[in-house]
PDB file of N, CA and C in Angstrom:
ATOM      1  N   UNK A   1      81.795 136.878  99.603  1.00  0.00           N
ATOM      2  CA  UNK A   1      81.849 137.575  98.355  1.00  0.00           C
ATOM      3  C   UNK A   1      80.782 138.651  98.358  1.00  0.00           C
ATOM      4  N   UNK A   2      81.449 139.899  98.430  1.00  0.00           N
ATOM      5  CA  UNK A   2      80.399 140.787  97.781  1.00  0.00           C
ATOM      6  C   UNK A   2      79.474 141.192  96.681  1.00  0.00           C
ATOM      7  N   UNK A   3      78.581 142.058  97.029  1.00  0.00           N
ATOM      8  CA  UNK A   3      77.771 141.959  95.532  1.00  0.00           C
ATOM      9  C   UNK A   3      78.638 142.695  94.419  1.00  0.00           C
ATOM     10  N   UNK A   4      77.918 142.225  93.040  1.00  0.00           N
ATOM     11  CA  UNK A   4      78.264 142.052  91.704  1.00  0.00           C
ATOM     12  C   UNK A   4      77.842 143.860  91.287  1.00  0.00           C
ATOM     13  N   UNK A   5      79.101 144.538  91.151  1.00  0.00           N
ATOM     14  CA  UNK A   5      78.461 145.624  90.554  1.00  0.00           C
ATOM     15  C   UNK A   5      78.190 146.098  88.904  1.00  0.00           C
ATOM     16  N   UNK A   6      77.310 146.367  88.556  1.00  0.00           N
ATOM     17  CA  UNK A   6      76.540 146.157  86.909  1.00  0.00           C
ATOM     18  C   UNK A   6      77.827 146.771  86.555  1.00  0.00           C
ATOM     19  N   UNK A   7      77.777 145.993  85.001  1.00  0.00           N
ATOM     20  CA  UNK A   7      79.283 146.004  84.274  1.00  0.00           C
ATOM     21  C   UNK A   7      80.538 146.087  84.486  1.00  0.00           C
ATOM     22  N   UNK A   8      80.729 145.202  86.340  1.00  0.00           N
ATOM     23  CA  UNK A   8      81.911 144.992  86.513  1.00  0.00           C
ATOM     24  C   UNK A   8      81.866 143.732  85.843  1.00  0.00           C
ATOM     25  N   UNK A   9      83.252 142.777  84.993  1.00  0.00           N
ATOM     26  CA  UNK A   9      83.093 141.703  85.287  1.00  0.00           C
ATOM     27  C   UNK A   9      82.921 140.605  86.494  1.00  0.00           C
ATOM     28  N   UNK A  10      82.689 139.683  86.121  1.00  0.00           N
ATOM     29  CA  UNK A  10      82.817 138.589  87.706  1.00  0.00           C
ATOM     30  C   UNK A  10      84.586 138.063  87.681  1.00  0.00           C
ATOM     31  N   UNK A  11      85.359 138.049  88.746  1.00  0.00           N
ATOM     32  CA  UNK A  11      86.602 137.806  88.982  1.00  0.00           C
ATOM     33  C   UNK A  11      86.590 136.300  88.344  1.00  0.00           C
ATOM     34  N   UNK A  12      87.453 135.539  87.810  1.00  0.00           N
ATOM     35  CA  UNK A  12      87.761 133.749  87.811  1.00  0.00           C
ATOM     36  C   UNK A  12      87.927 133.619  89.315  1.00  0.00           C
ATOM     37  N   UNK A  13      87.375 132.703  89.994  1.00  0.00           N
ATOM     38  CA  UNK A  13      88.452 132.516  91.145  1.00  0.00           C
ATOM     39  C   UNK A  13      89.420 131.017  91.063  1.00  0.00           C
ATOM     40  N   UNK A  14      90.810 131.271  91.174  1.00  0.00           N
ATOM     41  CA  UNK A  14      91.501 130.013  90.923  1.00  0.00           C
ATOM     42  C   UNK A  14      91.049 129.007  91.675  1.00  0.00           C
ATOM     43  N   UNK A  15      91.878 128.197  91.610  1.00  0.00           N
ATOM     44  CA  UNK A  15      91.532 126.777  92.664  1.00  0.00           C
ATOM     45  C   UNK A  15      93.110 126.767  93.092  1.00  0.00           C
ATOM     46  N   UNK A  16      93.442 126.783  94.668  1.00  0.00           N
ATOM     47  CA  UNK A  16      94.941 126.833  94.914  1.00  0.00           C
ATOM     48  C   UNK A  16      94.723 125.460  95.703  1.00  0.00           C
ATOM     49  N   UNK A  17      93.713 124.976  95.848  1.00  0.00           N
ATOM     50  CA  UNK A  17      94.486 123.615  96.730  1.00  0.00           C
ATOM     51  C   UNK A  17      93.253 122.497  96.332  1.00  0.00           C
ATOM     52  N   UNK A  18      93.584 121.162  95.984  1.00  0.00           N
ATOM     53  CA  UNK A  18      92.356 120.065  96.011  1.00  0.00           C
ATOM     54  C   UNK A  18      92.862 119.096  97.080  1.00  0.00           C
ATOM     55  N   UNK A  19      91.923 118.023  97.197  1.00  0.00           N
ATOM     56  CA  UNK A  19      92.197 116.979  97.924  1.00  0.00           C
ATOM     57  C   UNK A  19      91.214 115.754  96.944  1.00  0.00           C
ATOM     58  N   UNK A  20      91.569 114.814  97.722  1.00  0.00           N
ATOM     59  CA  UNK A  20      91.209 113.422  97.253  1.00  0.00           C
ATOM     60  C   UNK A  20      90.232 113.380  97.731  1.00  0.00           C
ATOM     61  N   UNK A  21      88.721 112.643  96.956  1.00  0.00           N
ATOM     62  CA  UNK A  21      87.303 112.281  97.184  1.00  0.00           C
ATOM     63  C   UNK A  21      87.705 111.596  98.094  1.00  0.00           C
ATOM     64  N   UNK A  22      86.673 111.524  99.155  1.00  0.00           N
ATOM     65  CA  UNK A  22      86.651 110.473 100.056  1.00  0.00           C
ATOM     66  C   UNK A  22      86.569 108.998  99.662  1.00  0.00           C
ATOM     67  N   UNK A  23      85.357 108.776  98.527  1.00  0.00           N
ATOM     68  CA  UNK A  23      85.535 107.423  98.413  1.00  0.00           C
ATOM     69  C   UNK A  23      86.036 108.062  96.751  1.00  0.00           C
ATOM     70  N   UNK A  24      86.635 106.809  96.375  1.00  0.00           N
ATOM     71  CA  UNK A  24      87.138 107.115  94.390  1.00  0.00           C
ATOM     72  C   UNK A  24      86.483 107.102  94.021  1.00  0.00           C
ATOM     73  N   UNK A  25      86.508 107.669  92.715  1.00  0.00           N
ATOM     74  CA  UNK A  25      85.920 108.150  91.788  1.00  0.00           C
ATOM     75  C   UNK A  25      85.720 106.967  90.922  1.00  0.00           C
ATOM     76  N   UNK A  26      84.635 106.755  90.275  1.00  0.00           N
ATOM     77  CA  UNK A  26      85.162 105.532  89.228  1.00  0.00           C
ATOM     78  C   UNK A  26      86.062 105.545  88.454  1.00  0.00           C
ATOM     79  N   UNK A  27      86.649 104.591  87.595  1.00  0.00           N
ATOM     80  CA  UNK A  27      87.566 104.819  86.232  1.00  0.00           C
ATOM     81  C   UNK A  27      88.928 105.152  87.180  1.00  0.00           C
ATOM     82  N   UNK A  28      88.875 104.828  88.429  1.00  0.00           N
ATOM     83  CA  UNK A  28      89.694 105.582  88.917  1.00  0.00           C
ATOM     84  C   UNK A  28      91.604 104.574  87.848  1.00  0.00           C
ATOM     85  N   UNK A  29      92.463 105.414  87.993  1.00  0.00           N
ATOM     86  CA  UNK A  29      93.081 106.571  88.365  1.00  0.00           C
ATOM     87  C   UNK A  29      92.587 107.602  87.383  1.00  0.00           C
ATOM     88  N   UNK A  30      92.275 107.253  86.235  1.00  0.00           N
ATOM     89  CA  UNK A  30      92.202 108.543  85.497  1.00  0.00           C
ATOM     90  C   UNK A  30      91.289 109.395  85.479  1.00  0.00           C
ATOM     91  N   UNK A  31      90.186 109.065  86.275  1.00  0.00           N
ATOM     92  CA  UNK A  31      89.127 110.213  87.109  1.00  0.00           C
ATOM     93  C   UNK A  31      89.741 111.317  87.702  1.00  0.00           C
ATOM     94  N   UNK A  32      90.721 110.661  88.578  1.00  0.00           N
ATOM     95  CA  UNK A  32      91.709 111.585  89.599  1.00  0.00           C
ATOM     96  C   UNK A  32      92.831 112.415  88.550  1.00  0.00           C
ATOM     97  N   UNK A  33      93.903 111.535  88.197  1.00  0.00           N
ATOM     98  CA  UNK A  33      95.042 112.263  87.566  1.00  0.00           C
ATOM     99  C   UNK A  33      94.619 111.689  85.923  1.00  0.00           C
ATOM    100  N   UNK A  34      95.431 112.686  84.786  1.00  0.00           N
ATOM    101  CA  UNK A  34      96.039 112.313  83.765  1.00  0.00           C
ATOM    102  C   UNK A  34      96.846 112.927  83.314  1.00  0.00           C
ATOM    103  N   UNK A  35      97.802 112.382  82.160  1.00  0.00           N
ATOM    104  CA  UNK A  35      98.788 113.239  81.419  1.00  0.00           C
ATOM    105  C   UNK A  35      99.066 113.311  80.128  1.00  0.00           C
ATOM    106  N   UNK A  36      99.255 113.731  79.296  1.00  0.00           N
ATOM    107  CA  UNK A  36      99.135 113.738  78.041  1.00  0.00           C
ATOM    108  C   UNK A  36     100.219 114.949  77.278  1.00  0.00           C
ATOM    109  N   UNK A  37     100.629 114.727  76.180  1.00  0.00           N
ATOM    110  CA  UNK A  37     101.394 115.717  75.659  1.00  0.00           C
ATOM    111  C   UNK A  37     100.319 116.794  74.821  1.00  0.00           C
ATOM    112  N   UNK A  38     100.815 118.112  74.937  1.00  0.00           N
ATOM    113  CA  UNK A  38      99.976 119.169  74.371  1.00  0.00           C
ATOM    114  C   UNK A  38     100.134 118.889  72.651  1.00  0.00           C
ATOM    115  N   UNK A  39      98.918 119.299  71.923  1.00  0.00           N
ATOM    116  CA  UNK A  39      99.237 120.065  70.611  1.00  0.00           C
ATOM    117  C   UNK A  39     100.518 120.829  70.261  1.00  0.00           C
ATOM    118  N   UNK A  40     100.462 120.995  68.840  1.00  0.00           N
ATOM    119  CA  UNK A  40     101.747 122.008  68.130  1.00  0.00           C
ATOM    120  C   UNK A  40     101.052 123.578  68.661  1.00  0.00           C
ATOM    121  N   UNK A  41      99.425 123.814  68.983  1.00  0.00           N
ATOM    122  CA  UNK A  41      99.371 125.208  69.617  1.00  0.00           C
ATOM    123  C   UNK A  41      99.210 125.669  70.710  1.00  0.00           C
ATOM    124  N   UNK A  42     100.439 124.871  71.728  1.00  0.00           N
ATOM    125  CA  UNK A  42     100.559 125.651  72.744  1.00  0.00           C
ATOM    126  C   UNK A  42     101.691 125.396  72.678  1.00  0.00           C
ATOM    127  N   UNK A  43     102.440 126.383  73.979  1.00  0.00           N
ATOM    128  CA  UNK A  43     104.169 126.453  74.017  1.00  0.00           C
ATOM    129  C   UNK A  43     104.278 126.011  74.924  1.00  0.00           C
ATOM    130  N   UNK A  44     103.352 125.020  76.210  1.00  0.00           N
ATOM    131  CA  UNK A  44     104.054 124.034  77.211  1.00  0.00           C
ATOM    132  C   UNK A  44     104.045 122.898  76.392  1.00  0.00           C
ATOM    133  N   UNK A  45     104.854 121.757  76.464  1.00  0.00           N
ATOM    134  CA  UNK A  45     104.611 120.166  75.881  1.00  0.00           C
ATOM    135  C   UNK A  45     103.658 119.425  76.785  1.00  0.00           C
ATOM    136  N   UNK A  46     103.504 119.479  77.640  1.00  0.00           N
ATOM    137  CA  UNK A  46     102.957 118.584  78.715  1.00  0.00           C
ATOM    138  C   UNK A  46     101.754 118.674  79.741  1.00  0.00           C
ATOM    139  N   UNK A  47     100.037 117.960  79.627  1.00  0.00           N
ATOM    140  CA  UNK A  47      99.548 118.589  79.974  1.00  0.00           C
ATOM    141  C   UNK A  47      99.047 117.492  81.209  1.00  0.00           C
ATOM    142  N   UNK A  48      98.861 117.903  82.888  1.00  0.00           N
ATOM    143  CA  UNK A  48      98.681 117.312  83.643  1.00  0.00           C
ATOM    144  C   UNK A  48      97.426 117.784  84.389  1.00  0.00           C
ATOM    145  N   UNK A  49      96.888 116.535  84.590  1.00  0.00           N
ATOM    146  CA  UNK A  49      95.160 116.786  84.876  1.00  0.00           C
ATOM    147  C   UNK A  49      94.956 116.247  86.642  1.00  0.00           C
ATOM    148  N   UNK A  50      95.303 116.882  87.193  1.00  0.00           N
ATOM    149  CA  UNK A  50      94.404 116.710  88.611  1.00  0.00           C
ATOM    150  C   UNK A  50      93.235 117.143  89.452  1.00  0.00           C
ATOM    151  N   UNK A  51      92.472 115.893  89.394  1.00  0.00           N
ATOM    152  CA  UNK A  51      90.969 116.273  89.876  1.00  0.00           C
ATOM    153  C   UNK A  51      90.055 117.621  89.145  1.00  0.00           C
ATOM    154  N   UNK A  52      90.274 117.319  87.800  1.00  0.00           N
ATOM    155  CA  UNK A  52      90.065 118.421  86.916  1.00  0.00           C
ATOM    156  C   UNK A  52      90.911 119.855  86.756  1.00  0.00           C
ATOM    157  N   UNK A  53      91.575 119.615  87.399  1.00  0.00           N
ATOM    158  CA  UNK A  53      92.445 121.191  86.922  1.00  0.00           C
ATOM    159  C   UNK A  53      93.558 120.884  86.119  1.00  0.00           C
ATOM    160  N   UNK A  54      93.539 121.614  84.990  1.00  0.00           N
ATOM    161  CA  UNK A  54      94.318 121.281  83.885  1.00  0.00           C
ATOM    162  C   UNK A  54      95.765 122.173  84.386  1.00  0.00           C
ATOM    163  N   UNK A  55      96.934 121.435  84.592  1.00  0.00           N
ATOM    164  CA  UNK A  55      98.323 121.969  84.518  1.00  0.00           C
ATOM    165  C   UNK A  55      98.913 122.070  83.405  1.00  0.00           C
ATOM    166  N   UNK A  56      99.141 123.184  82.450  1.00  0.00           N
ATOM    167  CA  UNK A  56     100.236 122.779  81.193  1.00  0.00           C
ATOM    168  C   UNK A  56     101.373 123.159  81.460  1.00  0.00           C
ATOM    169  N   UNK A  57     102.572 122.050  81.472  1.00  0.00           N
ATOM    170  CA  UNK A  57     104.176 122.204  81.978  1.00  0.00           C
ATOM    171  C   UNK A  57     105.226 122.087  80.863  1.00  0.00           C
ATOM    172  N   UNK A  58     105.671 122.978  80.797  1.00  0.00           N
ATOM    173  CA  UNK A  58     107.233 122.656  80.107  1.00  0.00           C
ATOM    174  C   UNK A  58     107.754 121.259  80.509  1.00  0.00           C
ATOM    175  N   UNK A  59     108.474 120.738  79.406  1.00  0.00           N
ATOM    176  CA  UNK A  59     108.848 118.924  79.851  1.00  0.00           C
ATOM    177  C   UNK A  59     109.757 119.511  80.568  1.00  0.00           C
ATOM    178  N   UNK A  60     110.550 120.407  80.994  1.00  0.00           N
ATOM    179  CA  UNK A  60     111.504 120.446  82.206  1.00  0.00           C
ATOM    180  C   UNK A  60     110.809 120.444  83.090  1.00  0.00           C
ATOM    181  N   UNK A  61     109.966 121.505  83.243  1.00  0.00           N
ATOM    182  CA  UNK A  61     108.856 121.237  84.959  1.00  0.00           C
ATOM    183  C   UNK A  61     108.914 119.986  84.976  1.00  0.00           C
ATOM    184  N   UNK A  62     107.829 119.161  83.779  1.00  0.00           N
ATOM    185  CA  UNK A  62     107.469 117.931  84.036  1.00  0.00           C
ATOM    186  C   UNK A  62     108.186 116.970  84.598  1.00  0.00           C
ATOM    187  N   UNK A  63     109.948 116.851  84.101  1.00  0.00           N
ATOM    188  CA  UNK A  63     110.550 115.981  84.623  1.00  0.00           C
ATOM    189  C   UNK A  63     110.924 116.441  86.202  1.00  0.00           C
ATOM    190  N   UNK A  64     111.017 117.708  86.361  1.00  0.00           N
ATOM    191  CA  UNK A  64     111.351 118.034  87.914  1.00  0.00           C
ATOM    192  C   UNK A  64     110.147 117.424  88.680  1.00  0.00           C
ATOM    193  N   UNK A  65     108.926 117.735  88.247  1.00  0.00           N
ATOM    194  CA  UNK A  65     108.100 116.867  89.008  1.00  0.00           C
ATOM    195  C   UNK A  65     108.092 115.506  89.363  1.00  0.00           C
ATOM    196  N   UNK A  66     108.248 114.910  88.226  1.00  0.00           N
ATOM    197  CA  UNK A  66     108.482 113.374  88.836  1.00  0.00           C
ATOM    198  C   UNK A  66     109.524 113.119  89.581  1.00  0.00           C
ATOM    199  N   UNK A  67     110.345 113.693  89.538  1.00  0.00           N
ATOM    200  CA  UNK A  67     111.731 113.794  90.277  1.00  0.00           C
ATOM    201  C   UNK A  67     111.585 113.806  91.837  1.00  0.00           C
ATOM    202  N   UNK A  68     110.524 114.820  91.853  1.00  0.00           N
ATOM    203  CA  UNK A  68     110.139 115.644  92.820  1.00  0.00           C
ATOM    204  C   UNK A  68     109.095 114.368  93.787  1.00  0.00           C
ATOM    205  N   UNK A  69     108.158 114.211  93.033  1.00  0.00           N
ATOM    206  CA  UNK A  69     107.399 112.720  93.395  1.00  0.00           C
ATOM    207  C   UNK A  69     107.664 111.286  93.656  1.00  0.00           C
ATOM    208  N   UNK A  70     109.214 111.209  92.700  1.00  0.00           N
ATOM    209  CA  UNK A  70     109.888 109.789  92.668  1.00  0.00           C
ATOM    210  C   UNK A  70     110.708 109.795  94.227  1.00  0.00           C
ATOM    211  N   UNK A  71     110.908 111.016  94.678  1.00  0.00           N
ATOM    212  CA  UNK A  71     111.526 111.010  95.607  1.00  0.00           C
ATOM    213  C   UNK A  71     110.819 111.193  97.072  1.00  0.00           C
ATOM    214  N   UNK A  72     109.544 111.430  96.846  1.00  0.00           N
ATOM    215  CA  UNK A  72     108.869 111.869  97.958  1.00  0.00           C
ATOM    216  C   UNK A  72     108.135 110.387  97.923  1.00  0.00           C
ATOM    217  N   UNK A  73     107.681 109.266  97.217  1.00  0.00           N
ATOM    218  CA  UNK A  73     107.186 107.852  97.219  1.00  0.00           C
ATOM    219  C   UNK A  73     108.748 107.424  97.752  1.00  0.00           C
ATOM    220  N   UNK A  74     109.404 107.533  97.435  1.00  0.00           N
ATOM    221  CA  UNK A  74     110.731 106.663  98.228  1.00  0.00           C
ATOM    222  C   UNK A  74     111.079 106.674  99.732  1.00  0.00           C
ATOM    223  N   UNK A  75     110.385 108.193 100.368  1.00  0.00           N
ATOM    224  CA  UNK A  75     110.218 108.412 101.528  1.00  0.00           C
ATOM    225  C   UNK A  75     109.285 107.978 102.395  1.00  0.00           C
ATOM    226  N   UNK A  76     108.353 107.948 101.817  1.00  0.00           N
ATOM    227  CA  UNK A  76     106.576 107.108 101.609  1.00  0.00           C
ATOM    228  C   UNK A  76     106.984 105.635 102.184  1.00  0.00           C
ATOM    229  N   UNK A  77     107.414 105.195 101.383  1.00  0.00           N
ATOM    230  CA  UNK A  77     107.705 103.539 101.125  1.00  0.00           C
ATOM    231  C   UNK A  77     108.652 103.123 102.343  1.00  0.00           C
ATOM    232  N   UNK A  78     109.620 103.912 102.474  1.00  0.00           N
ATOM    233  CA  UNK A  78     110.237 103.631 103.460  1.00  0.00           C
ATOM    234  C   UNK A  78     109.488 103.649 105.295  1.00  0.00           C
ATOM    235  N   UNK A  79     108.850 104.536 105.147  1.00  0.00           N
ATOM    236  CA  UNK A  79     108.074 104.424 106.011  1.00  0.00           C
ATOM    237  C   UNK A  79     106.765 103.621 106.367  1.00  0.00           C
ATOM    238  N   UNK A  80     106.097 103.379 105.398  1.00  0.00           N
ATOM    239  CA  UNK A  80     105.438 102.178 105.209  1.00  0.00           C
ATOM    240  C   UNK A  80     106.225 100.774 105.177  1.00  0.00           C
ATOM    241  N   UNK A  81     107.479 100.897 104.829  1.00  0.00           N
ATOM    242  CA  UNK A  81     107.921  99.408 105.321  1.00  0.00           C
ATOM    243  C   UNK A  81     108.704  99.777 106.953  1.00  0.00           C
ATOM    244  N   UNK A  82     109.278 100.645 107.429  1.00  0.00           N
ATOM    245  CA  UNK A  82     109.401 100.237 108.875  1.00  0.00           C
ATOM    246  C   UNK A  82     108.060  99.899 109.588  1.00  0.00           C
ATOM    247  N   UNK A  83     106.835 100.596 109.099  1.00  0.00           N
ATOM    248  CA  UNK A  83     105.786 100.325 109.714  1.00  0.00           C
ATOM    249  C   UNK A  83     104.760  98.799 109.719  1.00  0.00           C
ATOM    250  N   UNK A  84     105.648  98.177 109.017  1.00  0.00           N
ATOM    251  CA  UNK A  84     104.914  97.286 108.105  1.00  0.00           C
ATOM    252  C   UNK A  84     103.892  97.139 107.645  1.00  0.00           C
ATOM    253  N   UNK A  85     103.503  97.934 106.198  1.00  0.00           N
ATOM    254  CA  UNK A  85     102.138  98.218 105.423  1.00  0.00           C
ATOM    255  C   UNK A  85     102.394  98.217 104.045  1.00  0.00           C
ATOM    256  N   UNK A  86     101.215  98.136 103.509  1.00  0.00           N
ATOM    257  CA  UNK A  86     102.298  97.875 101.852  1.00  0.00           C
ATOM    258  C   UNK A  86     102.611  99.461 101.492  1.00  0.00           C
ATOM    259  N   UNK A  87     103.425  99.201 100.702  1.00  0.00           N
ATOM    260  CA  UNK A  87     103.957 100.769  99.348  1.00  0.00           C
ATOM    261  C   UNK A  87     103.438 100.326  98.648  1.00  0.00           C
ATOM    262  N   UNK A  88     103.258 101.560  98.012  1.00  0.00           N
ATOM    263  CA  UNK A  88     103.125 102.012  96.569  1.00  0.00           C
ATOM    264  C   UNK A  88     104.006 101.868  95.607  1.00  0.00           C
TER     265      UNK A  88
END
């Protein structure tokens, strides 16, 4: 990062990728993930919290996601049982 020039602002920089603490977090799962429905003042319904980054989703995203997840643990599982290890 270059230097800060007087009365530029400073950029946000996003966060495009996290990973999982090595060891958990306490309180875990909800250290890691949560979900919750938004207030009447915003226009997503649905707000999803991973490793602090707040996602707010339309309940259509939302359900494509689990969709999206229900199906990728089914792939998971299957492979953990040819391997013999537990699923999730």
């Amino acid at each position: 990062m270059g230097r800060v020039k007087p009365g530029k602002p400073q950029r946000e920089r996003l966060i495009r990728e996290t990973h999982e603490p090595v060891m958990p977090l306490p309180d875990w799962p909800q250290s890691h993930v949560d979900a919750e429905l938004t207030g009447d003042d915003q226009f997503e319904c649905v707000l999803v919290t991973i490793h602090g980054v707040k996602h707010y989703l339309h309940a259509s995203t939302a359900r494509e996601l689990q969709l999206m997840l229900e199906g990728k643990l089914k792939q998971y599982n299957a492979t953990c049982e040819e391997l013999g290890v537990p699923q999730v």
